[in-house]
Protein backbone atom coordinates (compact mmCIF):
# COMPACT_ATOMS: atom_id res chain seq x y z
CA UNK A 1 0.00 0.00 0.00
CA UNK A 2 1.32 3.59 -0.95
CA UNK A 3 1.41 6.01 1.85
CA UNK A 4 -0.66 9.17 1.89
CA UNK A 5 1.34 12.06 -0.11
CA UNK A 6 1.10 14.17 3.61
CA UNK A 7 1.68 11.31 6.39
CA UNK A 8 5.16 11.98 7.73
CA UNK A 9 5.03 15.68 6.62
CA UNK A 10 4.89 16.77 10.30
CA UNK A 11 1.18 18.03 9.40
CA UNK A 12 -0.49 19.83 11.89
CA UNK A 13 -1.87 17.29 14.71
CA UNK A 14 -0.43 14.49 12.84
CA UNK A 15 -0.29 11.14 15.56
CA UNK A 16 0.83 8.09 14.96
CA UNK A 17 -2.95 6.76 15.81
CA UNK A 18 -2.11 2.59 14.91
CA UNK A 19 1.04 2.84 17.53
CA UNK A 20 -1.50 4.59 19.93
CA UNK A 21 -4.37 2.59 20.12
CA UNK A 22 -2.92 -0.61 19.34
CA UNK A 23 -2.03 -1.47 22.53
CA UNK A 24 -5.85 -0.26 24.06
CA UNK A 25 -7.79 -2.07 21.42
CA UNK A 26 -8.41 -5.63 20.01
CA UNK A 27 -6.55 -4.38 16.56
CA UNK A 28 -6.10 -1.06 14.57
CA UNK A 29 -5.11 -0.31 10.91
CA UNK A 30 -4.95 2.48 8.25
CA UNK A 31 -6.81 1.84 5.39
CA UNK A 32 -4.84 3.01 2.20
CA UNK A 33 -7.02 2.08 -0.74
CA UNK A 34 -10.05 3.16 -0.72
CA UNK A 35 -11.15 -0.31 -2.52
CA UNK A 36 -10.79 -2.40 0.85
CA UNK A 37 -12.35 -0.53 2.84
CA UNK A 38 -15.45 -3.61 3.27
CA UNK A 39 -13.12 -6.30 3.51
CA UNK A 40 -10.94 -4.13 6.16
CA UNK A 41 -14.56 -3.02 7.93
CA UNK A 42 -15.26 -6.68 7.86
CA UNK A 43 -12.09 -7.66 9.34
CA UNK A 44 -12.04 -5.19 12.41
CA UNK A 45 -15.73 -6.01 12.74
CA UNK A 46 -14.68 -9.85 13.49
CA UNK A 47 -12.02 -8.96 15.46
CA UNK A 48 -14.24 -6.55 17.87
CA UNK A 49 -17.26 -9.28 17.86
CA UNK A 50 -15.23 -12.20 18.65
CA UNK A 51 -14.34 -13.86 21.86
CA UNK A 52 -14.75 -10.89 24.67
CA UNK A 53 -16.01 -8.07 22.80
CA UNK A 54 -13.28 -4.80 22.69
CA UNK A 55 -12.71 -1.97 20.76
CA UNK A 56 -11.05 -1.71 17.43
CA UNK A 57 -9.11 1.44 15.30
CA UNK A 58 -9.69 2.31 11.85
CA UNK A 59 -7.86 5.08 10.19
CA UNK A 60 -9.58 6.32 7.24
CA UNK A 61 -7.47 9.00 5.23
């Protein structure tokens, strides 16, 4: 996956927001291409709804 043309631009309020909620949540990831967007939705849905039920991250550009 290509990164965004801005991420690591020092943008204003730019976080690393997978390295902070990883460790709080039951997964996080950035979603890159706008094409998996269900199957990454899907994913993070699972991963929320299965065993104990926790939070999950998505980072939509």
């Amino acid at each position: 996956a290509a990164a965004l043309p801005e991420q690591g631009m020092t943008a204003f309020q730019e976080i690393d927001q997978i390295g902070m909620t990883k460790p709080v949540t039951k997964g996080a990831w950035q979603i890159h291409d706008k094409t998996r967007i269900p199957e990454i939705v899907s994913t993070a849905f699972r991963a929320a709804t299965t065993g104990r039920p926790g939070p999950v991250h998505l980072t939509l550009p």
